[in-house]
C-alpha atoms as a PDB file:
ATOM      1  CA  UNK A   1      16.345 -18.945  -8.103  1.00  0.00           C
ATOM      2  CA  UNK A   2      14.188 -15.940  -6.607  1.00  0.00           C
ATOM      3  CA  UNK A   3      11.762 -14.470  -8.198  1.00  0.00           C
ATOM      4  CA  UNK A   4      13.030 -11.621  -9.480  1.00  0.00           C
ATOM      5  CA  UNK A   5      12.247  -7.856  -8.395  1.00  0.00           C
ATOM      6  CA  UNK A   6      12.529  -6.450 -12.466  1.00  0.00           C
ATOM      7  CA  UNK A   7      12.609  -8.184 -15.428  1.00  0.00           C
ATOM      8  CA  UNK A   8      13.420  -6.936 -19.032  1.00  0.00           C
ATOM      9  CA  UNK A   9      12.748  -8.803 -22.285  1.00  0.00           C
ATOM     10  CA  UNK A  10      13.315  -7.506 -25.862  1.00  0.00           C
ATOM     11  CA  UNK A  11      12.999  -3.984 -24.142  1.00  0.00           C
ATOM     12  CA  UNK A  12      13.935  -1.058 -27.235  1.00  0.00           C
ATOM     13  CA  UNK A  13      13.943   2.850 -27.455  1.00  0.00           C
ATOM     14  CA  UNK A  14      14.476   4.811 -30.527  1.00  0.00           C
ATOM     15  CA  UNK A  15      14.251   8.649 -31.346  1.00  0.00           C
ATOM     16  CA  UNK A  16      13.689  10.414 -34.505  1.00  0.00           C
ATOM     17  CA  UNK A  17      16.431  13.242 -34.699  1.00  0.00           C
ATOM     18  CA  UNK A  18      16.785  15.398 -37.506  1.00  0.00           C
ATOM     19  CA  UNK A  19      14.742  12.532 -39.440  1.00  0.00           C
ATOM     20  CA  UNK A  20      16.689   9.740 -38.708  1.00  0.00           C
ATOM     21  CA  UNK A  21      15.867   7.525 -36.571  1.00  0.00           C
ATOM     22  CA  UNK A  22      18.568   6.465 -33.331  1.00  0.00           C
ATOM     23  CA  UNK A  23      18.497   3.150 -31.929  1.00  0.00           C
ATOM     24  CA  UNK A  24      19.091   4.015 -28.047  1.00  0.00           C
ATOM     25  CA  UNK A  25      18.644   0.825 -26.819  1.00  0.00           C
ATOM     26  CA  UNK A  26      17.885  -2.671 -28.844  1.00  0.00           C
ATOM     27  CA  UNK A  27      16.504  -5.432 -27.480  1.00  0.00           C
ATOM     28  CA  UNK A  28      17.784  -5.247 -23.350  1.00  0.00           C
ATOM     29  CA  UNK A  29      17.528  -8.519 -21.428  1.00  0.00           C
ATOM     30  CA  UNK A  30      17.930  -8.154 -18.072  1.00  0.00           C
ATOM     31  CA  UNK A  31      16.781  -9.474 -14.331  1.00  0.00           C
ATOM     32  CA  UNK A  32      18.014  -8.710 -11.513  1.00  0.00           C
ATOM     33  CA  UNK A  33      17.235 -10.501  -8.288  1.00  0.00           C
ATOM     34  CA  UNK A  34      15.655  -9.909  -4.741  1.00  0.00           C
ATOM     35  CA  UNK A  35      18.988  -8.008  -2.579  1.00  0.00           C
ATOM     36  CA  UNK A  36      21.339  -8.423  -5.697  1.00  0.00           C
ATOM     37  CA  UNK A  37      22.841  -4.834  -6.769  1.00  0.00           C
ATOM     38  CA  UNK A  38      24.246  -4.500 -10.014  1.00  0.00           C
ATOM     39  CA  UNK A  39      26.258  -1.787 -12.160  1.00  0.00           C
ATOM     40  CA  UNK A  40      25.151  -0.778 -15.372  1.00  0.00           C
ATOM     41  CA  UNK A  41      28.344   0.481 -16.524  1.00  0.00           C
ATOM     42  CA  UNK A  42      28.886   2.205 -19.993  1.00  0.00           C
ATOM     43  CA  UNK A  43      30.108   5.464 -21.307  1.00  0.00           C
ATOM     44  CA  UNK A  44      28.164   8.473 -20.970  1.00  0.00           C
ATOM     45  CA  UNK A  45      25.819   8.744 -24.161  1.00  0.00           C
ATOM     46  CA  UNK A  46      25.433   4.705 -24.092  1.00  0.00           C
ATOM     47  CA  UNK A  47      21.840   4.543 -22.783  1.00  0.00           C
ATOM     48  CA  UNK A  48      22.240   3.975 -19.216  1.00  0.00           C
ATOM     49  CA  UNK A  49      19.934   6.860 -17.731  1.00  0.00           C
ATOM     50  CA  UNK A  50      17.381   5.830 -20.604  1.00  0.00           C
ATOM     51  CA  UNK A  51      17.508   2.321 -19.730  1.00  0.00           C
ATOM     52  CA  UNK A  52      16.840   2.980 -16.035  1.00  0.00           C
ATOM     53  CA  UNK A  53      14.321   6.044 -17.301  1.00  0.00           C
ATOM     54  CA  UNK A  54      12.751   2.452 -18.640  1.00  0.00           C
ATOM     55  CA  UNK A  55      12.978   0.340 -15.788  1.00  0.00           C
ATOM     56  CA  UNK A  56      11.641   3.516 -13.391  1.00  0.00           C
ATOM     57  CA  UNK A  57       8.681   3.431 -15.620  1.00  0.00           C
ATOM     58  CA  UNK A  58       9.420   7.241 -15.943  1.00  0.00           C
ATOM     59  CA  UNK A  59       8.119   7.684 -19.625  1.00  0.00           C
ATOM     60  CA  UNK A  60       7.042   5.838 -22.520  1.00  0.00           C
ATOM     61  CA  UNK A  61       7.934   5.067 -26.094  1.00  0.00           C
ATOM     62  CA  UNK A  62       9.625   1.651 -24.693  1.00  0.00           C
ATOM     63  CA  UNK A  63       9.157  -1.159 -26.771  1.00  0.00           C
ATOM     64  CA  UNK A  64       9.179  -5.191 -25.234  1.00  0.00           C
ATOM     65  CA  UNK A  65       8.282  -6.429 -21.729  1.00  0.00           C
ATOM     66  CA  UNK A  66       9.222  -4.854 -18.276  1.00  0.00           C
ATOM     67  CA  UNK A  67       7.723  -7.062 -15.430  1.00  0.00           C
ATOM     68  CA  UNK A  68       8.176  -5.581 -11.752  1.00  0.00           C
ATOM     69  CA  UNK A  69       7.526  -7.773  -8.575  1.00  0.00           C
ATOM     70  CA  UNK A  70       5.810 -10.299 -11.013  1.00  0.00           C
ATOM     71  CA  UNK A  71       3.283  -7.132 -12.979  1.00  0.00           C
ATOM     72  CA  UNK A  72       3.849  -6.835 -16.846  1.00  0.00           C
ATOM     73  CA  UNK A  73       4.452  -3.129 -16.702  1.00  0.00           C
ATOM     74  CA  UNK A  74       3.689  -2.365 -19.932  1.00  0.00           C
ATOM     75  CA  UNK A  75       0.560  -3.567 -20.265  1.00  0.00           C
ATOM     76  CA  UNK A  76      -0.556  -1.339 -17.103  1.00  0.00           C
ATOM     77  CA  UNK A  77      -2.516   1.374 -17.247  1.00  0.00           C
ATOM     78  CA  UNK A  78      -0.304   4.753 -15.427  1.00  0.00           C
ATOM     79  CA  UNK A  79      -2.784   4.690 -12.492  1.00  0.00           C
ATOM     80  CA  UNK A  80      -1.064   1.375 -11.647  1.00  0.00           C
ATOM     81  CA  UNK A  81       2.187   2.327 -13.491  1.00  0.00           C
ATOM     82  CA  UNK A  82       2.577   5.030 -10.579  1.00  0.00           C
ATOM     83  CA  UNK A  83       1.436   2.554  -8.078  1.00  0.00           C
ATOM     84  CA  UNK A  84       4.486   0.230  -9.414  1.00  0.00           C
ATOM     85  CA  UNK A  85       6.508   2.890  -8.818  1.00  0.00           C
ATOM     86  CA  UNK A  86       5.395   3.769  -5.309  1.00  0.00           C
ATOM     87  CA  UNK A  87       5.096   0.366  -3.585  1.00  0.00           C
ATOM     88  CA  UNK A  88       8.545  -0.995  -5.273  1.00  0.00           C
ATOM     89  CA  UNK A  89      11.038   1.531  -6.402  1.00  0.00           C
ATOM     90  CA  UNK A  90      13.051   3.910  -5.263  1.00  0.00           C
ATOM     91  CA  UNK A  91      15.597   6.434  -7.014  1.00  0.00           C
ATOM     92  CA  UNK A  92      18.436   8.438  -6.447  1.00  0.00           C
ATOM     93  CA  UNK A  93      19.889  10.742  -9.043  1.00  0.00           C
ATOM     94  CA  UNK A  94      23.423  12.432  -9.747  1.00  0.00           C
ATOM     95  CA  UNK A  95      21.783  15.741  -8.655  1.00  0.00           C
ATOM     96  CA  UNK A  96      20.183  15.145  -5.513  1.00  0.00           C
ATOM     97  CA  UNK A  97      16.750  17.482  -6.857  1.00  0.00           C
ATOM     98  CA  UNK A  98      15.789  17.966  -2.515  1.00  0.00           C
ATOM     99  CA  UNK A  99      13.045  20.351  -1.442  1.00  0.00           C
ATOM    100  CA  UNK A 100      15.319  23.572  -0.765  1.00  0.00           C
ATOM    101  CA  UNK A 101      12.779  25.066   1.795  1.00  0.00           C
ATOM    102  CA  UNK A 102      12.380  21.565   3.839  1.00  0.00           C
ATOM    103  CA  UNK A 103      15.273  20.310   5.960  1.00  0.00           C
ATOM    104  CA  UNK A 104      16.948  16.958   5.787  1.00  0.00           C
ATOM    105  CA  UNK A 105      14.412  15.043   7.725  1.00  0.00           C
ATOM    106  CA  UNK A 106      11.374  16.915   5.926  1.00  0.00           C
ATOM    107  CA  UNK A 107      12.867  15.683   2.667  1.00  0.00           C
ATOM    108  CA  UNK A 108      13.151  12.285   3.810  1.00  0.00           C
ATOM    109  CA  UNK A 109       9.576  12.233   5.648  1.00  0.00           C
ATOM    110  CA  UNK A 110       7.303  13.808   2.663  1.00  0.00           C
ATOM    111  CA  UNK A 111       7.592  10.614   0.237  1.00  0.00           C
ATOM    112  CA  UNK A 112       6.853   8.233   3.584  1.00  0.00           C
ATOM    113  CA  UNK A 113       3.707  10.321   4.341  1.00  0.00           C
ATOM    114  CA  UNK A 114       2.608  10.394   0.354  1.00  0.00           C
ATOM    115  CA  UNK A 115       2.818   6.580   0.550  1.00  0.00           C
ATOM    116  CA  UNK A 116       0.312   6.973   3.179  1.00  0.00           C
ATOM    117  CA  UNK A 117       2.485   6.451   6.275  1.00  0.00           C
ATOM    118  CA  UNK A 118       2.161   8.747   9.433  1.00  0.00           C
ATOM    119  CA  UNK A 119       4.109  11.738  10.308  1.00  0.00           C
ATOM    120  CA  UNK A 120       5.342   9.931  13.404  1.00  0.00           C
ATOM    121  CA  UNK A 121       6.552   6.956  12.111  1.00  0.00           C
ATOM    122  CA  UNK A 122       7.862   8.771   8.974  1.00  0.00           C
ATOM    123  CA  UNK A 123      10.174  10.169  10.887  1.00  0.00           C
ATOM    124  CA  UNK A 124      11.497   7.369  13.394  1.00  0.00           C
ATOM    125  CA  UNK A 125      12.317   5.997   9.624  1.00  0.00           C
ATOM    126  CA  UNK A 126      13.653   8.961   8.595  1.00  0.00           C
ATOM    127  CA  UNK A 127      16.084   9.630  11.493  1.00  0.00           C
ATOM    128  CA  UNK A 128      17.207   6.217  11.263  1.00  0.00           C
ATOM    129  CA  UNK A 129      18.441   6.051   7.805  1.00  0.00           C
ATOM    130  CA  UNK A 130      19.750   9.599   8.176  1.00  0.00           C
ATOM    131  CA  UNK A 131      21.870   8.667  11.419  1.00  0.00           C
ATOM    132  CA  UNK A 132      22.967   5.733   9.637  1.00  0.00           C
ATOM    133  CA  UNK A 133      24.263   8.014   6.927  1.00  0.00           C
ATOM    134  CA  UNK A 134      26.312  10.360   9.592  1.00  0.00           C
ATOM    135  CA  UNK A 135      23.285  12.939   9.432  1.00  0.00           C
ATOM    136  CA  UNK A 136      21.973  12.484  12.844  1.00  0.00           C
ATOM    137  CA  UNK A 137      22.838  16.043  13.568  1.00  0.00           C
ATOM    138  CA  UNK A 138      22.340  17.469  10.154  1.00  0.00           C
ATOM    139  CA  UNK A 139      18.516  16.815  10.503  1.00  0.00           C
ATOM    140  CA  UNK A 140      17.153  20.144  10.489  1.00  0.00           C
ATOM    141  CA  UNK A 141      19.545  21.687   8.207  1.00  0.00           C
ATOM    142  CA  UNK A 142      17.689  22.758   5.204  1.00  0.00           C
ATOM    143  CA  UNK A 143      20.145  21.547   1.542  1.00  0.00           C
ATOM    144  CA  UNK A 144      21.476  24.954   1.524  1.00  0.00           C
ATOM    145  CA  UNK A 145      23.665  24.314   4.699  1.00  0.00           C
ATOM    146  CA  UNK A 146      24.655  21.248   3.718  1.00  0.00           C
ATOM    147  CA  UNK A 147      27.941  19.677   1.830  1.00  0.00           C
ATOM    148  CA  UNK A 148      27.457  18.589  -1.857  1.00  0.00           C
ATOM    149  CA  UNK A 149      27.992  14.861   0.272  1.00  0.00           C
ATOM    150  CA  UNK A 150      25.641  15.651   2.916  1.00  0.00           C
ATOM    151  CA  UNK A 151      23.083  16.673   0.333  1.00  0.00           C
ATOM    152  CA  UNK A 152      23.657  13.496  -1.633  1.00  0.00           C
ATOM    153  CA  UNK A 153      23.145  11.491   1.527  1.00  0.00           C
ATOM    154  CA  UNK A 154      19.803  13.020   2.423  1.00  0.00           C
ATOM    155  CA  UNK A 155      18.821  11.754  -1.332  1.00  0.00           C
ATOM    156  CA  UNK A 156      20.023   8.218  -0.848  1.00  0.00           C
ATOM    157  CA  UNK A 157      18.324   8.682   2.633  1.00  0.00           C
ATOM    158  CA  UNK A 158      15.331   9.536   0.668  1.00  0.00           C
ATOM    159  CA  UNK A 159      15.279   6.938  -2.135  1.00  0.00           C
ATOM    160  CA  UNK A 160      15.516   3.935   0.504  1.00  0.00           C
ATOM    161  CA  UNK A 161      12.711   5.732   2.763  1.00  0.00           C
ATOM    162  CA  UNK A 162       9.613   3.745   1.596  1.00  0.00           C
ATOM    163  CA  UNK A 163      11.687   0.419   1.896  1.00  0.00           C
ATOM    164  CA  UNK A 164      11.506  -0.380  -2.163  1.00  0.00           C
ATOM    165  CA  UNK A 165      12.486  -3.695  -3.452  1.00  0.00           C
ATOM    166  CA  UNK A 166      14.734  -2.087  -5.859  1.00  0.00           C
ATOM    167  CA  UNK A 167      16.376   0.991  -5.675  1.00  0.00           C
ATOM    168  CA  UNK A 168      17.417   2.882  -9.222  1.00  0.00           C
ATOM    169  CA  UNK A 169      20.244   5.110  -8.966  1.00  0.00           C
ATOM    170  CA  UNK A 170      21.966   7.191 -11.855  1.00  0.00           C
ATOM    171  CA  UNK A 171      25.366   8.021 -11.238  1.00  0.00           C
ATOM    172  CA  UNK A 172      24.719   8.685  -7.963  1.00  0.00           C
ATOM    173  CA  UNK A 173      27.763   9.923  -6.614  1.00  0.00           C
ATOM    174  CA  UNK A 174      28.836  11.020 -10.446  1.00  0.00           C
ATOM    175  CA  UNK A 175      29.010  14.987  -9.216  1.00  0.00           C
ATOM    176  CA  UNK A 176      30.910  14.437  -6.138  1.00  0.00           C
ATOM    177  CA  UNK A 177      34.765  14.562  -5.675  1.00  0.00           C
ATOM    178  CA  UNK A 178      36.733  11.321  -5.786  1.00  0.00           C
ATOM    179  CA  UNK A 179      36.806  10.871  -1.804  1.00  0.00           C
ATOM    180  CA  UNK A 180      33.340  12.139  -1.293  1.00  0.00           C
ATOM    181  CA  UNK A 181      31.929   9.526  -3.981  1.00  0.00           C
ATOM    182  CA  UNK A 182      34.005   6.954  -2.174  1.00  0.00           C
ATOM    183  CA  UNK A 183      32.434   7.513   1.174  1.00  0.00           C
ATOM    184  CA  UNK A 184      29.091   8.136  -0.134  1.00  0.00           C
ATOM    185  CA  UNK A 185      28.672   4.813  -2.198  1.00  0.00           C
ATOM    186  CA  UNK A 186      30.425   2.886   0.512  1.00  0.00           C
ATOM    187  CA  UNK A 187      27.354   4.150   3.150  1.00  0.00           C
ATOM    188  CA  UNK A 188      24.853   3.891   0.157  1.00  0.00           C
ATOM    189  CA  UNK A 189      26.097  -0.217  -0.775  1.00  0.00           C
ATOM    190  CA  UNK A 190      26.287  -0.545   2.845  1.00  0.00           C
ATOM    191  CA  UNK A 191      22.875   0.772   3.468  1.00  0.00           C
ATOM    192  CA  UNK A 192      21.095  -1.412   0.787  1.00  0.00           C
ATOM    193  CA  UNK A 193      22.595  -4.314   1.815  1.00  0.00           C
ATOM    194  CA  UNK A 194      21.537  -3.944   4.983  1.00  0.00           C
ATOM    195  CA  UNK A 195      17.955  -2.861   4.437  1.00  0.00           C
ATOM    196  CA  UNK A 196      17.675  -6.110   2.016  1.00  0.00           C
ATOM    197  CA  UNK A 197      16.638  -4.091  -1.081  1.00  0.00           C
ATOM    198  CA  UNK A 198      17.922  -4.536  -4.794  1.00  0.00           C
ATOM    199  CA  UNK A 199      20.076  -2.190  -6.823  1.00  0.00           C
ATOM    200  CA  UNK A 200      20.415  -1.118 -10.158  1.00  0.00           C
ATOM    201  CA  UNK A 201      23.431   1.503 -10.340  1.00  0.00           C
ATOM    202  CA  UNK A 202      24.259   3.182 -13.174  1.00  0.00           C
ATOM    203  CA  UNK A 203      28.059   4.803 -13.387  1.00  0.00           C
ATOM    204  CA  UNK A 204      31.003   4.949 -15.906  1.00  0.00           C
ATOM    205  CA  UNK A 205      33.660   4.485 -13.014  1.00  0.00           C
ATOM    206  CA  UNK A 206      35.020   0.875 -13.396  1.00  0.00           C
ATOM    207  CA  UNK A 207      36.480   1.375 -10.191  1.00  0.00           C
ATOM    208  CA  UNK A 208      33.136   1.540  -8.770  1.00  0.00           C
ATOM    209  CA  UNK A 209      31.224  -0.418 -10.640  1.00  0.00           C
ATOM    210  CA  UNK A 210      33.956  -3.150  -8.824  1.00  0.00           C
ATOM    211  CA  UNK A 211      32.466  -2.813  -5.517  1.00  0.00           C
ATOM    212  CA  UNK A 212      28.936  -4.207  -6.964  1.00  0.00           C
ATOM    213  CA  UNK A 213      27.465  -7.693  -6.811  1.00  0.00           C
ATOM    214  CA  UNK A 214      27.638  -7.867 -10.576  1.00  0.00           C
ATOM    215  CA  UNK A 215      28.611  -5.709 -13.646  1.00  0.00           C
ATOM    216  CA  UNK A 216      26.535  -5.416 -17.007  1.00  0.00           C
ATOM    217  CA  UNK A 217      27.492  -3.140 -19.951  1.00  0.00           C
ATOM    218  CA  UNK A 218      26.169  -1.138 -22.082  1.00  0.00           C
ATOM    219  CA  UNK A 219      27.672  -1.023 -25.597  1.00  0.00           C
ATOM    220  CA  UNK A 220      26.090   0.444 -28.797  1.00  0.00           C
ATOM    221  CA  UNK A 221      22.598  -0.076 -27.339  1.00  0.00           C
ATOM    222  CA  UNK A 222      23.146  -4.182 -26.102  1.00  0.00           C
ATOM    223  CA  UNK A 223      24.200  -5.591 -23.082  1.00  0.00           C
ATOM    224  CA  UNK A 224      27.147  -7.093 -22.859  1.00  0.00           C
END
């Protein structure tokens, strides 16, 4: 078996609300390997957006072991918690949180160029995925003058950009109409596949979840 891109062992999260404390997640096991992509399916409220808040290495308070690409996250320090992040991880959310006064190749090009890549090859990479989405002449249309879909495909555009070796998405198509979130994860699955990357999707939609390599659930804090 491959070595695989994220590994969870043991991982927990509680709050404290109103002085009790809420088990959020206890005791996730979970890898998922190199290309595979993989629904986290559960009802909203189950954990999913805290469990890939865990695996994005987007806060703390996590309890157990989170290894990416082979480094025990947790016992990094956040200068190399952030380089984690950069070098293997992308994300796309259910909002698609673009740079309103940058247009849809802008958006795609700034997190290439943070990752230290040039403006001009930032945005042969940035066309491409865009054009692959059905953007190519959408490119310098700021979010404003785009579709709820379009805008959603600029983010997906955006989370694959820096080539990660796992892409976290959280209901990504979860504020689009039934066709539009169709067509959207059809082009996003397709995409992924193609680009060789892993995925870790969460959603509620069975329906979707179907069209994934492999389904885990998220019940009461476990996976099932």
């Amino acid at each position: 078996m491959s070595k695989a891109v994220v590994e969870l062992r043991g991982v927990t999260r509680s709050f404290e609300q109103g002085g009790t404390r809420i088990d959020v997640l206890r005791g996730i096991d979970l890898a998922v390997q190199p290309g595979e992509i993989v629904a986290l399916l559960g009802p909203s409220g189950s954990g999913k957006s805290t469990l890939l808040q865990a695996v994005g290495l987007l806060e703390g308070g996590f309890g157990g072991e989170i290894v990416i690409a082979g480094t025990a996250a947790e016992k990094s320090d956040s200068g190399a918690r952030t380089t984690l992040r950069r070098d293997h991880l992308g994300f796309v959310y259910q909002f698609h949180h673009l740079l309103p006064d940058f247009n849809a190749l802008e958006n795609v090009v700034l997190p290439q160029m943070i990752a230290g890549k040039s403006r001009e090859a930032a945005e042969v990479r940035a066309q491409e995925l865009l054009t692959a989405l059905g953007l190519g002449a959408r490119l310098d249309h700021r979010p404003s003058q785009l579709s709820g879909g379009e805008q959603q495909r600029v983010a997906v555009a955006r989370g694959l950009a820096n080539k990660p070796d796992l892409i976290l998405a959280d209901e990504p198509t979860g504020n689009l109409d039934e066709h539009t979130s169709d067509a959207v994860l059809d082009q996003f699955l397709q995409l992924v596949r193609g680009e060789g990357s892993a995925a870790l999707i969460a959603t509620h939609n069975e329906r979707l979840a179907s069209k994934m390599d492999r389904v885990v659930r998220l019940h009461e804090g476990v996976l099932e």
